[in-house]
Protein backbone atom coordinates (compact mmCIF):
# COMPACT_ATOMS: atom_id res chain seq x y z
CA UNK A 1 65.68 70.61 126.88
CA UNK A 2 64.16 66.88 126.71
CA UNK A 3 63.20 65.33 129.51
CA UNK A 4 66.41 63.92 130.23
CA UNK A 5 68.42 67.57 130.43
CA UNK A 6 69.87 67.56 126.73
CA UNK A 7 69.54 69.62 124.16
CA UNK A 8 67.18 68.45 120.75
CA UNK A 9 68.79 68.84 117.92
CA UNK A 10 67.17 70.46 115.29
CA UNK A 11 67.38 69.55 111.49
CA UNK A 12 68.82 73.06 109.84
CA UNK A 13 65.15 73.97 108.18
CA UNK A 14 63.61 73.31 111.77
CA UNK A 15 65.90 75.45 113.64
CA UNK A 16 65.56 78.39 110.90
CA UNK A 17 61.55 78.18 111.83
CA UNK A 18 62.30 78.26 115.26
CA UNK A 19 64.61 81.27 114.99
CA UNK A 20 62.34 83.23 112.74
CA UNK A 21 59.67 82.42 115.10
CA UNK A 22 61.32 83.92 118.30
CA UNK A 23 63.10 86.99 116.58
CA UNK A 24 58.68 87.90 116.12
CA UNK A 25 58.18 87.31 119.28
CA UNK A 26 61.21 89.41 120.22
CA UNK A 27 59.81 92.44 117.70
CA UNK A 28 56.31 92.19 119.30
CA UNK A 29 57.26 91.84 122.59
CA UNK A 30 59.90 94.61 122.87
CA UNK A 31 60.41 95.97 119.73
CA UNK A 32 62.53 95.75 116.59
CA UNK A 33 65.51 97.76 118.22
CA UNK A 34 66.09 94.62 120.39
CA UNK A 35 66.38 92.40 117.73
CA UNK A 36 69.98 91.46 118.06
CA UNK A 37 71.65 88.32 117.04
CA UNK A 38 73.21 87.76 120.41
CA UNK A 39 69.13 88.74 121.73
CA UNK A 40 68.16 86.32 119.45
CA UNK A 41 70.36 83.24 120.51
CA UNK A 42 69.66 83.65 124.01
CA UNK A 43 65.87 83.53 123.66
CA UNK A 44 66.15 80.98 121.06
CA UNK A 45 68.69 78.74 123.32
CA UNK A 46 70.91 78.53 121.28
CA UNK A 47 74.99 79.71 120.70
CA UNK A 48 75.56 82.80 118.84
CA UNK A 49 77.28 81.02 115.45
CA UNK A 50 74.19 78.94 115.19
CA UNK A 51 72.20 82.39 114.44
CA UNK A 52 74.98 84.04 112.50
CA UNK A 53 75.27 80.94 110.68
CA UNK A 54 71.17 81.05 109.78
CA UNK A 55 71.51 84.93 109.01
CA UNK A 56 75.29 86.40 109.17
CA UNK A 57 74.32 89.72 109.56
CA UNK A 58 71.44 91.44 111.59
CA UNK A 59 70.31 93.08 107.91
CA UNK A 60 70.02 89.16 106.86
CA UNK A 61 67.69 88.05 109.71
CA UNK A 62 65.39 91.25 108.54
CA UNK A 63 65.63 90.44 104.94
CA UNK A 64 64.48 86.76 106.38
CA UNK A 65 61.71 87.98 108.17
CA UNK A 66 60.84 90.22 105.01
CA UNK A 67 60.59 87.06 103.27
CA UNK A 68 58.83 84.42 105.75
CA UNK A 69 55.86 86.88 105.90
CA UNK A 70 56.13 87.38 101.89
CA UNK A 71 55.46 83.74 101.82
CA UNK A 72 52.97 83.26 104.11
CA UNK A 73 51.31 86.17 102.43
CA UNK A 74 51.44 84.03 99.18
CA UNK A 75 50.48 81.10 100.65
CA UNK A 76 47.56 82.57 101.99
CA UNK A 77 46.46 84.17 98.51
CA UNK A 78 47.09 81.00 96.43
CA UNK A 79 45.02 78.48 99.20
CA UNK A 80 42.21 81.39 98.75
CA UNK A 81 42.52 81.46 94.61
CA UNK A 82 42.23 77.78 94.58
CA UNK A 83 38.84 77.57 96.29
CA UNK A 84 37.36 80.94 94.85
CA UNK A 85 35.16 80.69 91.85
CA UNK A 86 36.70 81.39 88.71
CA UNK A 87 35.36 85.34 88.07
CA UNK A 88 36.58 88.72 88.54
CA UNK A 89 34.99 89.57 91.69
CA UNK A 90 35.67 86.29 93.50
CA UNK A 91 39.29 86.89 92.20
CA UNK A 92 39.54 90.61 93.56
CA UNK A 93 37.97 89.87 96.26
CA UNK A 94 40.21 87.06 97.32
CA UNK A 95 43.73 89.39 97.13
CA UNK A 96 41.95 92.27 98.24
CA UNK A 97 41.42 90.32 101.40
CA UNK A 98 44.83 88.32 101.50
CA UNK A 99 46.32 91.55 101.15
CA UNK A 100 44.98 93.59 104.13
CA UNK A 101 44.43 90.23 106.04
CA UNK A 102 48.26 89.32 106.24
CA UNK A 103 49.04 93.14 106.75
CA UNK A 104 46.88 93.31 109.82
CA UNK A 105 48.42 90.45 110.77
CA UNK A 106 51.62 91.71 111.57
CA UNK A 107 50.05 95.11 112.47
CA UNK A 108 52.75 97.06 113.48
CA UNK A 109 55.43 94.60 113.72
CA UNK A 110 55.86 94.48 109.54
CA UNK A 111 56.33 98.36 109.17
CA UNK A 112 59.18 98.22 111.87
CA UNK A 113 61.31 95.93 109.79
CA UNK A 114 60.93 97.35 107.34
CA UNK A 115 61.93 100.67 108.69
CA UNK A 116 64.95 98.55 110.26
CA UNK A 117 66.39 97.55 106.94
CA UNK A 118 65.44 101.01 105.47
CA UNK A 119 68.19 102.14 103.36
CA UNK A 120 69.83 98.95 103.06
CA UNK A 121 70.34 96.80 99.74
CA UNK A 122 68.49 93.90 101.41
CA UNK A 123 65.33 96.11 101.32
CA UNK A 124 65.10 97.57 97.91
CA UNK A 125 66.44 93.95 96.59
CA UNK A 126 63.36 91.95 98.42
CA UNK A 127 60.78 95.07 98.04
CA UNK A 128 61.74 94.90 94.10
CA UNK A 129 60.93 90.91 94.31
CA UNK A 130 58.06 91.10 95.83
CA UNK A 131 56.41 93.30 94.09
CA UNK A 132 57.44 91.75 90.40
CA UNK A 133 56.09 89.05 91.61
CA UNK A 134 52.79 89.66 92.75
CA UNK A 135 52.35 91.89 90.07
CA UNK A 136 53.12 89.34 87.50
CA UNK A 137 50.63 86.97 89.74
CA UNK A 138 48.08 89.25 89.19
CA UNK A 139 48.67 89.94 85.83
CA UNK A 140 48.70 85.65 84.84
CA UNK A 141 44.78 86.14 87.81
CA UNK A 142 43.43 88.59 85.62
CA UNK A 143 44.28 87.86 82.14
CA UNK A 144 41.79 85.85 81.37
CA UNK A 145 39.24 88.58 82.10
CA UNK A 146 41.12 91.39 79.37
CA UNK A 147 40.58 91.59 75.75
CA UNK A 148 44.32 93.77 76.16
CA UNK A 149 46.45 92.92 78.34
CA UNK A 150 47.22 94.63 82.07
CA UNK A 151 49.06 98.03 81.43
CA UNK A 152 52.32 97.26 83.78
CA UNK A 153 51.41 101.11 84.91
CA UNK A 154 47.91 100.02 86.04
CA UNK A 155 49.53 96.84 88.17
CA UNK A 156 51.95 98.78 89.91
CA UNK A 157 49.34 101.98 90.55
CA UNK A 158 47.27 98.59 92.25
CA UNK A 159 49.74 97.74 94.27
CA UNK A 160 50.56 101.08 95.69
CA UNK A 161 46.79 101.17 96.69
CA UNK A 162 47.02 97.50 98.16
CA UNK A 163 49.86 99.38 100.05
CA UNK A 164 47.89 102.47 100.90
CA UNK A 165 44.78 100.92 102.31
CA UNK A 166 47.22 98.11 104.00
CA UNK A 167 48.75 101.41 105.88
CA UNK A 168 45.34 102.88 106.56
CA UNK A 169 43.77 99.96 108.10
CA UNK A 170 46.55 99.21 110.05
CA UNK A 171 46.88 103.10 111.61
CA UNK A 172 43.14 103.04 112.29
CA UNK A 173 42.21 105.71 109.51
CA UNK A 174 40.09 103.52 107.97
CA UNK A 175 38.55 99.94 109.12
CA UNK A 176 39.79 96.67 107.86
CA UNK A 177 36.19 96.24 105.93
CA UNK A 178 36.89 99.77 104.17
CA UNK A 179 40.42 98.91 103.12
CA UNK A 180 39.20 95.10 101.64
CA UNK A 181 36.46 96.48 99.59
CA UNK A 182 38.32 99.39 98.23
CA UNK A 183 40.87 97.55 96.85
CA UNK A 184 38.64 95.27 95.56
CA UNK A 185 36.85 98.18 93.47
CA UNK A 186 40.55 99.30 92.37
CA UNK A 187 41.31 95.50 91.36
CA UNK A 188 37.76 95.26 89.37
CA UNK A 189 38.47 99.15 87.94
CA UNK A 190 41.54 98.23 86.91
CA UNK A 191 40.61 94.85 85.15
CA UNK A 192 37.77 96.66 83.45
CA UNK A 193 39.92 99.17 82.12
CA UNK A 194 41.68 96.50 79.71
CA UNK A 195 38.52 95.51 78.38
């Protein structure tokens, strides 16, 4: 409400930010089984069509959360890339930490959407996206650094260890230092095996 008891209208993009930014604060506060659209629109203040109109399905605001912390965990990588020095170890080192960084991040939040939209075609549709895409991100990183280049086998086998350790660190088994430099020797290993 503004100071004068009326409602602020939002421009669409604003009031998507807004919405994405409560239904996190609704998963860490009590959980992803209270994420509801009708949840959502009271704690956001807003009518129930506005939400449905932003997501239309409870599946769609998890697919939308899938994807607002895909790009942050981008953006994160690419404003790291663009400052690091242009070598292999600087390289690794930056997604390596990007990686587990953004993971911790959400801690436990992440893993419960995900389990949320489990079995749905939302999930295997964004999952399959995301991971093209940072492989082929990787792939275009590292190139210049292979006399052959990247064995798709070897990108994806990195990515299920950026995964692993991601999992790991965020259970406790190992510490968030462990899981960084291990995938940075898997990144390096992997790049040297192209060579």
């Amino acid at each position: 409400m503004t100071a004068t008891g009326t409602r602020q209208r939002l421009t669409r993009e604003a009031r998507f930010t807004q919405l994405v930014a409560v239904a996190w604060q609704i998963i860490r506060d009590e959980g992803t089984e209270a994420l509801t659209l009708s949840h959502l629109a009271e704690l956001a203040g807003v009518t129930k069509p506005v939400v449905y109109d932003h997501f239309t399905s409870r599946s769609g605001l998890l697919a939308a959360l899938y994807r607002e912390y895909d790009q942050r965990q981008n953006q994160k990588m690419d404003d790291a890339l663009r400052t690091a020095n242009a070598e292999l170890a600087p390289r690794a080192t930056v997604i390596a930490t990007a990686y587990i960084e953004c993971v911790l991040l959400q801690g436990r939040e992440m893993p419960s959407v995900l389990a949320a939209l489990a079995g749905t075609p939302e999930l295997e549709k964004i999952r399959q996206e995301y991971a093209v895409d940072f492989i082929e991100k990787c792939r275009a990183l590292f190139a210049p650094f292979c006399v052959k280049p990247l064995r798709d086998a070897a990108l994806w086998a990195m990515l299920g260890a950026a995964e692993g350790l991601s999992w790991a660190a965020v259970q406790g088994a190992i510490t968030e230092a462990q899981a960084k430099e291990e995938l940075k020797a898997v990144i390096i290993a992997m790049v040297q095996a192209s060579v």
